[in-house]
Protein backbone atom coordinates (compact mmCIF):
# COMPACT_ATOMS: atom_id res chain seq x y z
CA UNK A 1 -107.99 71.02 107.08
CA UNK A 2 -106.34 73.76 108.98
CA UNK A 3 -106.23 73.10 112.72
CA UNK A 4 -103.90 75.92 113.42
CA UNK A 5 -107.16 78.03 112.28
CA UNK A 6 -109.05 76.15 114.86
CA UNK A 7 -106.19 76.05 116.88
CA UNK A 8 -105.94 79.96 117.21
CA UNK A 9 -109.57 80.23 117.65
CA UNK A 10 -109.71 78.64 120.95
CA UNK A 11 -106.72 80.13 122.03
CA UNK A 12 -108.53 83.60 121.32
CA UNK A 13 -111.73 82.10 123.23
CA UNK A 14 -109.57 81.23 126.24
CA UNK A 15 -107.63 84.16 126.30
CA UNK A 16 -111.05 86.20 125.89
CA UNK A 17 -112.77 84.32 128.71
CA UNK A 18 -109.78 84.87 131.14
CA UNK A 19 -109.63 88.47 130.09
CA UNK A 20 -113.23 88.60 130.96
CA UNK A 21 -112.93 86.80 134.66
CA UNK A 22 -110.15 89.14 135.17
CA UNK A 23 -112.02 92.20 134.85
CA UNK A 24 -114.52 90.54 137.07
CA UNK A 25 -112.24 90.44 139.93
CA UNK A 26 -112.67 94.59 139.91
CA UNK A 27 -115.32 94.78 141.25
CA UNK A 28 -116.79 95.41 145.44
CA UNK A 29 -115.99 92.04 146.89
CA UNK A 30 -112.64 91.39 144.46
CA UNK A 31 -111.66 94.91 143.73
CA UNK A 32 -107.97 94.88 145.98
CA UNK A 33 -107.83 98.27 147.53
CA UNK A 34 -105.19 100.63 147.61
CA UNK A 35 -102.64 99.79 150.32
CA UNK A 36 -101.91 102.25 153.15
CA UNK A 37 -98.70 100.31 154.09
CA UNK A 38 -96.53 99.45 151.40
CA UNK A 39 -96.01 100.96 147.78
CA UNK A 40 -94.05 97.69 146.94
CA UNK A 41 -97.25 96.24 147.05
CA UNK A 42 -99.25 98.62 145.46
CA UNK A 43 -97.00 98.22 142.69
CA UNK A 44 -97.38 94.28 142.40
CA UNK A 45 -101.43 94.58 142.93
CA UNK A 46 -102.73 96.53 140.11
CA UNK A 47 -105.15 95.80 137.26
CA UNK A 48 -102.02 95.58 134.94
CA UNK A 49 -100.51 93.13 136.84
CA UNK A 50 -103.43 90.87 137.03
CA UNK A 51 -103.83 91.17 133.12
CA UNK A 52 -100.01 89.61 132.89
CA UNK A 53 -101.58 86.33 134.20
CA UNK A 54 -103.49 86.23 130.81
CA UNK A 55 -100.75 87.67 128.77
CA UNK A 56 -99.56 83.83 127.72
CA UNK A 57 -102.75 82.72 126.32
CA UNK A 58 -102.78 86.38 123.69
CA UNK A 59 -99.73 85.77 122.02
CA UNK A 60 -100.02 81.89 121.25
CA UNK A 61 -101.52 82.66 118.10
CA UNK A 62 -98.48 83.47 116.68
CA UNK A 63 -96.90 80.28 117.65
CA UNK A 64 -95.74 77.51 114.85
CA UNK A 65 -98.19 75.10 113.41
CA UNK A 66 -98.06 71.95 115.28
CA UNK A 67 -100.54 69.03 115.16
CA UNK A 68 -103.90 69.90 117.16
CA UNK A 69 -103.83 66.76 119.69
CA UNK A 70 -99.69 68.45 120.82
CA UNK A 71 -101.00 71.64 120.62
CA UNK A 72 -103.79 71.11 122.79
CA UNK A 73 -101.81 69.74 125.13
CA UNK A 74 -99.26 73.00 125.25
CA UNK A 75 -102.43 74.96 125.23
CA UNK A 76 -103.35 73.01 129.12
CA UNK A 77 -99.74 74.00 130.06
CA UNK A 78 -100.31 77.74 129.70
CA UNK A 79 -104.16 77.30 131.23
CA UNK A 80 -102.71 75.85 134.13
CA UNK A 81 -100.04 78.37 134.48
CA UNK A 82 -102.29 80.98 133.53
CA UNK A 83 -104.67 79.59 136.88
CA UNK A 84 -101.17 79.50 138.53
CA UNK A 85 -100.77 83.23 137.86
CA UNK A 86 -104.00 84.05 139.33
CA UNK A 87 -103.73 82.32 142.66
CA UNK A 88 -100.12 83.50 143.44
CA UNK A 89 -101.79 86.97 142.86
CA UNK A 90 -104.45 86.46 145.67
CA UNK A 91 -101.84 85.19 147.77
CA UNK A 92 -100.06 88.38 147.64
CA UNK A 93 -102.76 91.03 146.73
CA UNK A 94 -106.28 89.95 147.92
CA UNK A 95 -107.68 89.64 151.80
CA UNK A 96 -108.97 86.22 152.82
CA UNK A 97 -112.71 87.18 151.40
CA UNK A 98 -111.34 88.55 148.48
CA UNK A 99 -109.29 85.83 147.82
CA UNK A 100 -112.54 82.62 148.38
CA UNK A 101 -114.43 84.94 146.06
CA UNK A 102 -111.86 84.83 143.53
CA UNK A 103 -111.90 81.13 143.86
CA UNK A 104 -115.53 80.79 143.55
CA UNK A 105 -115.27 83.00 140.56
CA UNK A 106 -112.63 80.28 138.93
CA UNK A 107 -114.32 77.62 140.03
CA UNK A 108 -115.89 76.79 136.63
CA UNK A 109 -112.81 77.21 134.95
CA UNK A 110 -110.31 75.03 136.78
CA UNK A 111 -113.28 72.18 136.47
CA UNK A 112 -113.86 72.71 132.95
CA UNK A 113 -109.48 73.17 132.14
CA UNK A 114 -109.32 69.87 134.34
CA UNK A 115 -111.72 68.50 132.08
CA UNK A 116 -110.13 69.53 128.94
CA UNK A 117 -106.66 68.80 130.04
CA UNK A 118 -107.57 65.11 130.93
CA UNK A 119 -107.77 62.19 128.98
CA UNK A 120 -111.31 61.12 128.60
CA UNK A 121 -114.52 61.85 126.86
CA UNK A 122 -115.17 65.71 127.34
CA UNK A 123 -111.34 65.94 125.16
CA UNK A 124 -112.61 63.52 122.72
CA UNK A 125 -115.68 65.45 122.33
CA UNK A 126 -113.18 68.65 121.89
CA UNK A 127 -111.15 66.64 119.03
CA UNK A 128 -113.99 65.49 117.31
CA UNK A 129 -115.94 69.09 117.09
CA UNK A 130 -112.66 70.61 116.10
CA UNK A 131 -112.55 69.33 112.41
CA UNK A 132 -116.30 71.27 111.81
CA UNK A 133 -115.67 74.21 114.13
CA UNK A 134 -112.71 75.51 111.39
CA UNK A 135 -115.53 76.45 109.16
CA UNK A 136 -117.36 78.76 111.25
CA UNK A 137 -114.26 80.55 111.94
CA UNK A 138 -114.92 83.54 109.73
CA UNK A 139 -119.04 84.13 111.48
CA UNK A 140 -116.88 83.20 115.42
CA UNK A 141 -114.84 85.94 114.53
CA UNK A 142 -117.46 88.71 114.45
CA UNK A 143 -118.78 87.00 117.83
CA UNK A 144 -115.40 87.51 119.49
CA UNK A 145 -114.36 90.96 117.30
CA UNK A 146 -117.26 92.66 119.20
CA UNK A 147 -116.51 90.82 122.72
CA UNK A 148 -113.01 92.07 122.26
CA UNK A 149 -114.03 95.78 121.62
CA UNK A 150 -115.70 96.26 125.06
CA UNK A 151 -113.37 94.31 126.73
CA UNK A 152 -110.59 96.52 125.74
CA UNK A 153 -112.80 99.19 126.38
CA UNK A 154 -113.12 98.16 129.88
CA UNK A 155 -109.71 97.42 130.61
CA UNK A 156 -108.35 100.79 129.60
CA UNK A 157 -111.03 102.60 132.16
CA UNK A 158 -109.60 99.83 134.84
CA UNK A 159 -106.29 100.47 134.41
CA UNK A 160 -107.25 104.39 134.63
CA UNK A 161 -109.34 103.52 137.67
CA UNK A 162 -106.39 101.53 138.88
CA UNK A 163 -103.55 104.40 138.56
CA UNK A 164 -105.95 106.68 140.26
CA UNK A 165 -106.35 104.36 143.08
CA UNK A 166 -102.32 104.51 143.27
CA UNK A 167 -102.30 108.52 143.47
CA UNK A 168 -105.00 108.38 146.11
CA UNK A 169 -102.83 105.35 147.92
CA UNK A 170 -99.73 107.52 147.42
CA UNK A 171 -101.30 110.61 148.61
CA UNK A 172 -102.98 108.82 151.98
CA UNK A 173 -99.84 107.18 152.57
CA UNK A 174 -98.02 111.03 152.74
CA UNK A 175 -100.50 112.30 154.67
CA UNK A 176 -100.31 109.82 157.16
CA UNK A 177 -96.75 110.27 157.68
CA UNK A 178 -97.08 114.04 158.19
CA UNK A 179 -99.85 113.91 160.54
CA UNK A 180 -97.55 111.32 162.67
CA UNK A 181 -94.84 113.33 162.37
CA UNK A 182 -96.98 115.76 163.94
CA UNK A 183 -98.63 114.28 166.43
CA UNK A 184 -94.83 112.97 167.86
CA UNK A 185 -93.72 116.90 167.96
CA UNK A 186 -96.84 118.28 169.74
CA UNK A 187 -96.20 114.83 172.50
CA UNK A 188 -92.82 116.16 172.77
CA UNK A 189 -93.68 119.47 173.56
CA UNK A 190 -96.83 118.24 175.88
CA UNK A 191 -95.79 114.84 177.28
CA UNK A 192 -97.76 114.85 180.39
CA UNK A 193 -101.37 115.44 178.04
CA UNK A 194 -102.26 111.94 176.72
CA UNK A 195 -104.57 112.17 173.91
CA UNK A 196 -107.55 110.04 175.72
CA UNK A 197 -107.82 112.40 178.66
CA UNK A 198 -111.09 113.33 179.73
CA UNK A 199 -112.16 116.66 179.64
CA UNK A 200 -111.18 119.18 182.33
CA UNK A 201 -112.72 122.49 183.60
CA UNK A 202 -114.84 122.23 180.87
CA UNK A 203 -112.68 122.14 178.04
CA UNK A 204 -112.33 118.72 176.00
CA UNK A 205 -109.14 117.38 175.78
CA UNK A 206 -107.06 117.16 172.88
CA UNK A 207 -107.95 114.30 170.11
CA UNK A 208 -105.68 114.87 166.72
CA UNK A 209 -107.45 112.68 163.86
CA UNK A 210 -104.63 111.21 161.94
CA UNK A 211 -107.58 110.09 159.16
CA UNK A 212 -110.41 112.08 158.01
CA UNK A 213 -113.62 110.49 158.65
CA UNK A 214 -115.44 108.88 155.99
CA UNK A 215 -119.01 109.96 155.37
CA UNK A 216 -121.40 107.26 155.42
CA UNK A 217 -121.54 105.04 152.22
CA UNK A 218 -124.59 104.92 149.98
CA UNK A 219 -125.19 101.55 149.67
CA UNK A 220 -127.68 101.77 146.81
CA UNK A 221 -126.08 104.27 144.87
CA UNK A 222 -123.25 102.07 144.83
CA UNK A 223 -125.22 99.12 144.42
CA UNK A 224 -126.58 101.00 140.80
CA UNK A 225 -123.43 102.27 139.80
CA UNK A 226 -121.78 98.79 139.91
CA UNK A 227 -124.72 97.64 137.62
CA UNK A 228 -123.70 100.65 135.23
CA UNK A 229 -120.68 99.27 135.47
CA UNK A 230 -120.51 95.46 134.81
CA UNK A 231 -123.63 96.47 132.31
CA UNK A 232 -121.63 96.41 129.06
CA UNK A 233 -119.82 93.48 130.34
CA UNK A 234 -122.66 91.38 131.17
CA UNK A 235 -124.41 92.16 127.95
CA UNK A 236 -121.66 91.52 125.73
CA UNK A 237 -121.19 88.29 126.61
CA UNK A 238 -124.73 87.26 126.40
CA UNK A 239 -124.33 88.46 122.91
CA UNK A 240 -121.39 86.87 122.49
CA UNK A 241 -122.86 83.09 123.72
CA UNK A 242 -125.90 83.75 121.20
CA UNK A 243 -124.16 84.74 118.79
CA UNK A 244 -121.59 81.86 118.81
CA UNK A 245 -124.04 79.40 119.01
CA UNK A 246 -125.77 80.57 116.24
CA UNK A 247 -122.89 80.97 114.43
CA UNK A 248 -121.89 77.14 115.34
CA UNK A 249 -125.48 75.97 114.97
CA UNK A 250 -125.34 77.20 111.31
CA UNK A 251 -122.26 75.82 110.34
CA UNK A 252 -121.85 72.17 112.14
CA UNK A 253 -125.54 71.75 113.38
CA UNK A 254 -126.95 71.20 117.19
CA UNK A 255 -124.15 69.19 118.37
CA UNK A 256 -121.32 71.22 118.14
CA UNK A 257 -123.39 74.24 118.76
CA UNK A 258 -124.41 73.17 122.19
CA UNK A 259 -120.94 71.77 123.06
CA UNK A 260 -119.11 74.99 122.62
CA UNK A 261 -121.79 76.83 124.35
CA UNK A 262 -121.31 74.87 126.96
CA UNK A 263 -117.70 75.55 126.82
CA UNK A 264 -117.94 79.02 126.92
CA UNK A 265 -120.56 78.90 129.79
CA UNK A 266 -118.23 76.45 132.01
CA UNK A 267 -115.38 78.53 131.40
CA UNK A 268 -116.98 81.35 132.97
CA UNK A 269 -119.73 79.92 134.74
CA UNK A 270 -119.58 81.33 138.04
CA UNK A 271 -118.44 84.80 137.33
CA UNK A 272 -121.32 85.08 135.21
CA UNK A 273 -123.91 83.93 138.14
CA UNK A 274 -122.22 86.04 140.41
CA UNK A 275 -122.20 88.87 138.79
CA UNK A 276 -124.38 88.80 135.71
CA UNK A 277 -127.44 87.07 136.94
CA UNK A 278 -129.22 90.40 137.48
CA UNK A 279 -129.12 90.68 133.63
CA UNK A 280 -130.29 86.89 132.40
CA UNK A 281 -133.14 86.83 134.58
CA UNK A 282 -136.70 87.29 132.80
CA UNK A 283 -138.62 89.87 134.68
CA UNK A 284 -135.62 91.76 135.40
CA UNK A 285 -135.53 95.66 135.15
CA UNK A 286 -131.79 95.25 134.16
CA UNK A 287 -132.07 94.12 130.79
CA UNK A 288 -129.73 93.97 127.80
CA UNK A 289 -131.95 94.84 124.76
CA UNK A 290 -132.22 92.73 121.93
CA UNK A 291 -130.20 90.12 121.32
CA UNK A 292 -129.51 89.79 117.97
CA UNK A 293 -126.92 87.35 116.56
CA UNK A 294 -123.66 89.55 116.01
CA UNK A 295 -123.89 88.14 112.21
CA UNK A 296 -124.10 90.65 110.01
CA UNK A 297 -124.02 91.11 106.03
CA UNK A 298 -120.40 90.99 104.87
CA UNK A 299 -119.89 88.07 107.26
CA UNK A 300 -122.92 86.29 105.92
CA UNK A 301 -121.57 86.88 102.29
CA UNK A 302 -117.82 85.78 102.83
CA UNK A 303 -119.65 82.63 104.30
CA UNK A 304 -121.76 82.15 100.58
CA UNK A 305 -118.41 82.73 99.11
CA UNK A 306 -116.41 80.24 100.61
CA UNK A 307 -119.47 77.77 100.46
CA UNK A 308 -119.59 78.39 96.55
CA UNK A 309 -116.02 77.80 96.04
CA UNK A 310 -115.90 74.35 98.25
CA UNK A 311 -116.39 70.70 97.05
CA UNK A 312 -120.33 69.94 96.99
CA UNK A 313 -121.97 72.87 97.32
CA UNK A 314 -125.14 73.07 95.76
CA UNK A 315 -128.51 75.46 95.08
CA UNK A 316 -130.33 74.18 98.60
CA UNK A 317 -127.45 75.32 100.91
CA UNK A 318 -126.95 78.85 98.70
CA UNK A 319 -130.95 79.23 98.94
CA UNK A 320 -130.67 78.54 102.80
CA UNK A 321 -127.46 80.76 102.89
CA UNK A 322 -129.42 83.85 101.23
CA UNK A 323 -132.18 82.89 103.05
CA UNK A 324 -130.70 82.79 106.25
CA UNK A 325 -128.74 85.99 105.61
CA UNK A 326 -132.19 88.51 105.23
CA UNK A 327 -133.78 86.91 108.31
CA UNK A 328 -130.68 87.98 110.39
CA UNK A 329 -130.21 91.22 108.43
CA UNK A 330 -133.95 91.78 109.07
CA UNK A 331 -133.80 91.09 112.57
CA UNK A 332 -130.59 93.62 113.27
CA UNK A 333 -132.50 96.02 111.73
């Protein structure tokens, strides 16, 4: 039995999860906007910068084999560092609302890597599903594949978004200083005028803007284009939670099915009801589509293969295999 296999697979799931939580953060109430005051900052408070915190957990799949109990353990070390990351970022990036949101949005996690990370039942549960949840590597790969593909998608357009947001901070920030520099010439020249006088013989007194007004906000248009947004997000991880569970559910049965469901849903519990609710409720306008299961043919067939070549495989489980395998393609068409 290969536990690095496993090992790597929940590394990916992690890193995946944080990934996701981290583009989360980007939007109204956790989006950090672009400073006015200090390009130091600016340059410390980006997208890219958040994404570093999650950096660790990506490349530990190319770390050496070690037994899964140790490795689990390292794994907590770089969770909890990871978590470390993330709060020393709202300490230096994020307002005080910004900040308790991002802390109810990793609330789930830091119960569910406590959890993990402790000795006691829930990490005995996580040993014992580990020896099964090797063999639905192959089907949790597809799951995650997918996941990945709009993540990555979405992190490019947030790091675009996030550059942008560093011209316009750049460009506000040179502005100011111009109109200032302005504003002290013309009190120079016309010290004795003060800028809140009230009008006299008629004429109003003079009022330099240093910002441009900013036209009222449409509230609902915004409200919809976040939805656009966080759409592909939102979806693909419902796909991704059905899909792993089925994927689970057909390999180890119920049990282990449920239990990393649950995982995935803890890990990312409350960024999910915070922000993805609109899309898991029932009579909701804002809907996903179909399902489906994310298992398609050539997974389903390097699944028979394996079966066939391992120790006591026989006709029933290549009948339910095949079987299996045209329901789903059915269904996906």
């Amino acid at each position: 039995m290969k536990y690095s296999e496993f090992r790597n697979d929940i590394r990916k799931r992690i890193s995946i999860l944080t990934r996701l939580i981290s583009l989360t953060l980007f939007v109204p109430m956790g989006r950090c906007a672009p400073s006015a005051h200090s390009s130091q900052t600016d340059q410390i408070c980006g997208f890219r910068e958040l994404q570093q915190c999650a950096k660790p957990l990506r490349v530990l799949a190319n770390a050496q084999d070690l037994l899964f109990v140790r490795d689990l353990d390292q794994a907590c070390l770089d969770l909890q560092a990871g978590l470390r990351c993330v709060h020393r970022y709202a300490r230096m990036c994020m307002s005080n609302a910004q900040a308790d949101h991002l802390a109810k949005l990793y609330r789930g996690t830091q119960a569910t890597v406590r959890e993990l990370c402790s000795e006691g039942p829930y990490k005995l549960d996580f040993l014992r599903h580990a020896k099964c949840t090797v063999k639905a590597s192959a089907a949790y790969g597809v799951c995650t594949n997918k996941f990945q593909n709009v993540l990555d998608n979405m992190e490019n357009i947030r790091m675009a978004e996030d550059s942008q947001m560093k011209i316009v901070a750049a460009d506000v920030n040179k502005r100011r200083d111009m109109q200032m520099k302005k504003q002290m010439v013309i009190d120079k020249v016309d010290i004795h005028v003060p800028t809140y006088a009230p009008p006299r013989n008629g004429k109003q007194a003079r009022n330099i803007q240093l910002i441009p007004e900013v036209p009222p906000r449409d509230t609902e248009a915004e409200k919809q284009l976040e939805i656009e947004r966080l759409r592909p997000l939102c979806c693909a991880f419902k796909r991704l939670d059905t899909c792993a569970y089925n994927a689970m559910r057909y390999q180890c049965g119920t049990g282990t099915a449920e239990f990393v469901s649950d995982f995935l849903r803890g890990m990312s519990a409350n960024a999910m009801r915070m922000h993805c609710a609109l899309f898991a409720e029932e009579n909701s306008t804002e809907t996903c589509g179909p399902d489906g299961d994310g298992i398609d043919e050539p997974v389903l067939l390097e699944l028979k293969s394996r079966e066939n070549s391992a120790r006591g495989e026989n006709y029933i489980q290549n009948l339910a295999l095949a079987l299996l395998g045209s329901l789903l393609i059915l269904n996906l068409r």
